[in-house]
C-alpha atoms as a PDB file:
ATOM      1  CA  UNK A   1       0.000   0.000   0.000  1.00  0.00           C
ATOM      2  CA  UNK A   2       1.452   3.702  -0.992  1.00  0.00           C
ATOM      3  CA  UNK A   3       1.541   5.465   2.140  1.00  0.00           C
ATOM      4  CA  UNK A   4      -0.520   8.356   2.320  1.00  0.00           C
ATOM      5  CA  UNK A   5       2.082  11.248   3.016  1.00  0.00           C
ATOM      6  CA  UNK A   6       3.065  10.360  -0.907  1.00  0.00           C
ATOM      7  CA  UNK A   7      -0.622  11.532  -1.857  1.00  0.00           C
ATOM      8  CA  UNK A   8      -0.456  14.503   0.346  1.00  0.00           C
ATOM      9  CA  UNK A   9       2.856  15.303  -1.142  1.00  0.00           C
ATOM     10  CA  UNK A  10       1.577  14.857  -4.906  1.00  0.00           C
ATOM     11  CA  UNK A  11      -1.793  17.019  -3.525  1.00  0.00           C
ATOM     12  CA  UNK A  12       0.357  20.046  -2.117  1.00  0.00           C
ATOM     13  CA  UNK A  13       2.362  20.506  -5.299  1.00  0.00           C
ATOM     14  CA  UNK A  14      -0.829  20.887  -7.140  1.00  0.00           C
ATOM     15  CA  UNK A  15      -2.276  23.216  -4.580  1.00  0.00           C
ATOM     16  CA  UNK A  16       0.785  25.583  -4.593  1.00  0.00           C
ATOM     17  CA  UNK A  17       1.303  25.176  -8.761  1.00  0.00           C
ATOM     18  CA  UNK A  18      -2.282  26.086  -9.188  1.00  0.00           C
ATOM     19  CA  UNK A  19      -1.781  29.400  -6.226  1.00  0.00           C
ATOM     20  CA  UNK A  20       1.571  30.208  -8.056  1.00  0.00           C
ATOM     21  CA  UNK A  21      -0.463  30.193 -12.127  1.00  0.00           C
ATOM     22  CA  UNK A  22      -3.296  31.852 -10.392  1.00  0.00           C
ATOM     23  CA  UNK A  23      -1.153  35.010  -9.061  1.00  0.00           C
ATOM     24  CA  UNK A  24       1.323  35.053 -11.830  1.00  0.00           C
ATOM     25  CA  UNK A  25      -0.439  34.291 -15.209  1.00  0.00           C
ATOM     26  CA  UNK A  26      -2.017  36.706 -16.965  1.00  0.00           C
ATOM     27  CA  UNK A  27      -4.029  34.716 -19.729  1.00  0.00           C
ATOM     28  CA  UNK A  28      -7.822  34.445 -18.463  1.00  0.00           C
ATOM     29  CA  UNK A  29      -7.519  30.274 -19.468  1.00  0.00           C
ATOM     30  CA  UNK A  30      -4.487  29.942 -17.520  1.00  0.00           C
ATOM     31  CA  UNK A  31      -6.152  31.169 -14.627  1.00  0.00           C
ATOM     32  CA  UNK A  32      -9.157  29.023 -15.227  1.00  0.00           C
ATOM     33  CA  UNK A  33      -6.770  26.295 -15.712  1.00  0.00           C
ATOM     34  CA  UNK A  34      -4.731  27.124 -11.707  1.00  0.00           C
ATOM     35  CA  UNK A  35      -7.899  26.934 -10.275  1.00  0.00           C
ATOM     36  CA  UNK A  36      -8.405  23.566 -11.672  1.00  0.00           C
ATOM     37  CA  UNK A  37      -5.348  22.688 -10.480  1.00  0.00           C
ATOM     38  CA  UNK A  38      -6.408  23.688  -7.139  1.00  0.00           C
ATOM     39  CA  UNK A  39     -10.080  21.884  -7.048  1.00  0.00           C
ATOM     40  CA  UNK A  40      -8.437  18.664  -7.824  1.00  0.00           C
ATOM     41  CA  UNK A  41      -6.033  18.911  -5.312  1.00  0.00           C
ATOM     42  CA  UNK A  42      -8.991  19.322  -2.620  1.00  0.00           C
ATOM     43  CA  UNK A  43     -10.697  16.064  -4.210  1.00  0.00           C
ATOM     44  CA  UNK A  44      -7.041  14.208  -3.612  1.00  0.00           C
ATOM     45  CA  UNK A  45      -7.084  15.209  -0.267  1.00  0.00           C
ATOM     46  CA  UNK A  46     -11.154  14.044   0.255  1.00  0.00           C
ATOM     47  CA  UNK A  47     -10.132  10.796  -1.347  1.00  0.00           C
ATOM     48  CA  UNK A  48      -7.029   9.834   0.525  1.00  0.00           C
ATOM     49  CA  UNK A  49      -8.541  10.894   3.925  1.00  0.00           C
ATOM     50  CA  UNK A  50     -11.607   8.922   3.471  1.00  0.00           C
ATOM     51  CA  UNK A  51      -8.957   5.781   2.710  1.00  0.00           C
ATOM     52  CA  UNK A  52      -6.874   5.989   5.408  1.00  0.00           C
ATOM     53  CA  UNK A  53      -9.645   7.715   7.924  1.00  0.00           C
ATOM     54  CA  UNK A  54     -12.835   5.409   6.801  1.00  0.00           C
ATOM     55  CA  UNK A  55     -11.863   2.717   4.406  1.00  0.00           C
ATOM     56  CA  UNK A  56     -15.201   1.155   5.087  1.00  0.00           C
ATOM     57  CA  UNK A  57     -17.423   4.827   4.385  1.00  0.00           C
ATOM     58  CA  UNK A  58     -17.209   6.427   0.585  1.00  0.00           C
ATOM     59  CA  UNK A  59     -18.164   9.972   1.966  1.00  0.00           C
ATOM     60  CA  UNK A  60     -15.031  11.143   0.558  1.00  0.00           C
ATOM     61  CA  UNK A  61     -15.329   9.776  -2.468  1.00  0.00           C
ATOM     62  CA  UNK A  62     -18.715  11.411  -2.915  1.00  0.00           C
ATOM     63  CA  UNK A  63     -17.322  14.860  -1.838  1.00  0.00           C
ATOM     64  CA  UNK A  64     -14.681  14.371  -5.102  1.00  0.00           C
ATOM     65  CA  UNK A  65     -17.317  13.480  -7.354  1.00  0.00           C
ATOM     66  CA  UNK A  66     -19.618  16.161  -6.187  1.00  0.00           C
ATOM     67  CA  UNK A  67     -16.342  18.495  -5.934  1.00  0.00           C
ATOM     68  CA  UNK A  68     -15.616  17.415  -9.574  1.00  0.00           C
ATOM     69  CA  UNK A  69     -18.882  18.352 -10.681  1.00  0.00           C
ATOM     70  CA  UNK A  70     -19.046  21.615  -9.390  1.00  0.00           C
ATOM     71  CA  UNK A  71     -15.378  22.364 -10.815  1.00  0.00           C
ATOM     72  CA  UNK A  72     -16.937  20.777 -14.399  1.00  0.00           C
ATOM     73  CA  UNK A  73     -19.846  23.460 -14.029  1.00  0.00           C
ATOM     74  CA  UNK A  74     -17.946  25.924 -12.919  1.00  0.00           C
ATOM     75  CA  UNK A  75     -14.806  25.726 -16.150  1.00  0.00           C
ATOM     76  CA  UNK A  76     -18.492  25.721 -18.508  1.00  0.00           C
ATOM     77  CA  UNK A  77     -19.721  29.219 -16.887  1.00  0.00           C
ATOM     78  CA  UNK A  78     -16.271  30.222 -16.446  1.00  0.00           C
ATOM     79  CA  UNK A  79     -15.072  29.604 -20.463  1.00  0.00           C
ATOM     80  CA  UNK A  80     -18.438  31.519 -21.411  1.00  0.00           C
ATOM     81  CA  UNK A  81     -17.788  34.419 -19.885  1.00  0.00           C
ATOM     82  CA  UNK A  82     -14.481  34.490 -21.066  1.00  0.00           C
ATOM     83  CA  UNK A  83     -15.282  33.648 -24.573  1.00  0.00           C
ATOM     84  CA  UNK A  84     -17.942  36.801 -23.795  1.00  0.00           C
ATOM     85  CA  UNK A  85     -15.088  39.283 -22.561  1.00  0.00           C
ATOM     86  CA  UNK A  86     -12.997  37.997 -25.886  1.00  0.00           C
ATOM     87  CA  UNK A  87     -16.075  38.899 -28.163  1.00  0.00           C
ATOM     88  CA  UNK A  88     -15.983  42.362 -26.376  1.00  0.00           C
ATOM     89  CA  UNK A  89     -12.552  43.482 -26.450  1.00  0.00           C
ATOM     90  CA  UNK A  90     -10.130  40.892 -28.545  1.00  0.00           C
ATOM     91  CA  UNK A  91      -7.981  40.324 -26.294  1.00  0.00           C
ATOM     92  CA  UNK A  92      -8.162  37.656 -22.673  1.00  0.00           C
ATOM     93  CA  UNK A  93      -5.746  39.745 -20.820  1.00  0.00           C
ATOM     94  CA  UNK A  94      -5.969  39.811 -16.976  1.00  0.00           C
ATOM     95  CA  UNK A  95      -4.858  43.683 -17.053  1.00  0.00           C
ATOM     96  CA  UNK A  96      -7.435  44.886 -19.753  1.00  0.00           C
ATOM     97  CA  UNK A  97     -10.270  43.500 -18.381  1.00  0.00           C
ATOM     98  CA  UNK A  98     -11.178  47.043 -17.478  1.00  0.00           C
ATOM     99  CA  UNK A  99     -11.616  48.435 -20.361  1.00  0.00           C
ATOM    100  CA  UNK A 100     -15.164  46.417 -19.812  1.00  0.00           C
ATOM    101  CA  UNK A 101     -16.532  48.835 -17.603  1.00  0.00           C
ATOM    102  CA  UNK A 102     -17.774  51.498 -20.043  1.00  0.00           C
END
C-alpha cells in the first residue's frame, strides 16, 4: 500500500502550482486552468482521507465526485464568460479587463 504522506505530497504541489499560475499568469484560461489545479487537489485530499480515515465509508469519495462536478460546471460558466469578454474586447488579458466597464 502507498503510504498516504506520498498523496499529500503529490496534492500540495498541485495546490501551490495552481496558487503560483493563479497570481502570476495573466491569460484568463491559464487562470481558469490554476484553479483547476487547485479543485483537484482538494478532491485528492477528500479521497485519501476517506482511505486511510474510513476505508469502510465512501463519503469522501462522494465529496470528489460532487467536488468534480461543481469544478466541471464551474470551467463551462467560467469559459463563457471568457469567450464573452474575448467577443468584447479581442484580447483575454488579466490587465485589460477594465476596459469592460464602459
Amino acid at each position: 500500500m502507498i503510504p498516504m504522506e506520498y498523496y499529500l505530497t503529490v496534492s500540495t504541489l498541485m495546490f501551490f502550482i495552481g496558487v503560483f499560475g493563479f497570481i502570476s499568469r495573466k491569460n484568463l484560461l491559464a487562470v481558469l486552468i490554476s484553479i483547476e489545479l487547485i479543485l483537484n487537489s482538494v478532491e485528492i485530499n477528500f479521497s485519501i482521507f476517506n482511505r486511510y480515515l474510513y476505508p469502510d465509508h465512501m463519503e469522501g469519495m462522494f465529496f470528489s465526485l460532487f467536488g468534480i462536478a461543481i469544478s466541471a460546471a464551474e470551467s463551462a460558466v467560467a469559459i463563457a464568460v471568457i469567450i464573452n469578454i474575448y467577443r468584447t474586447t479581442q484580447n483575454i488579458d488579466v490587465r485589460q479587463i477594465n476596459k469592460m466597464k464602459n
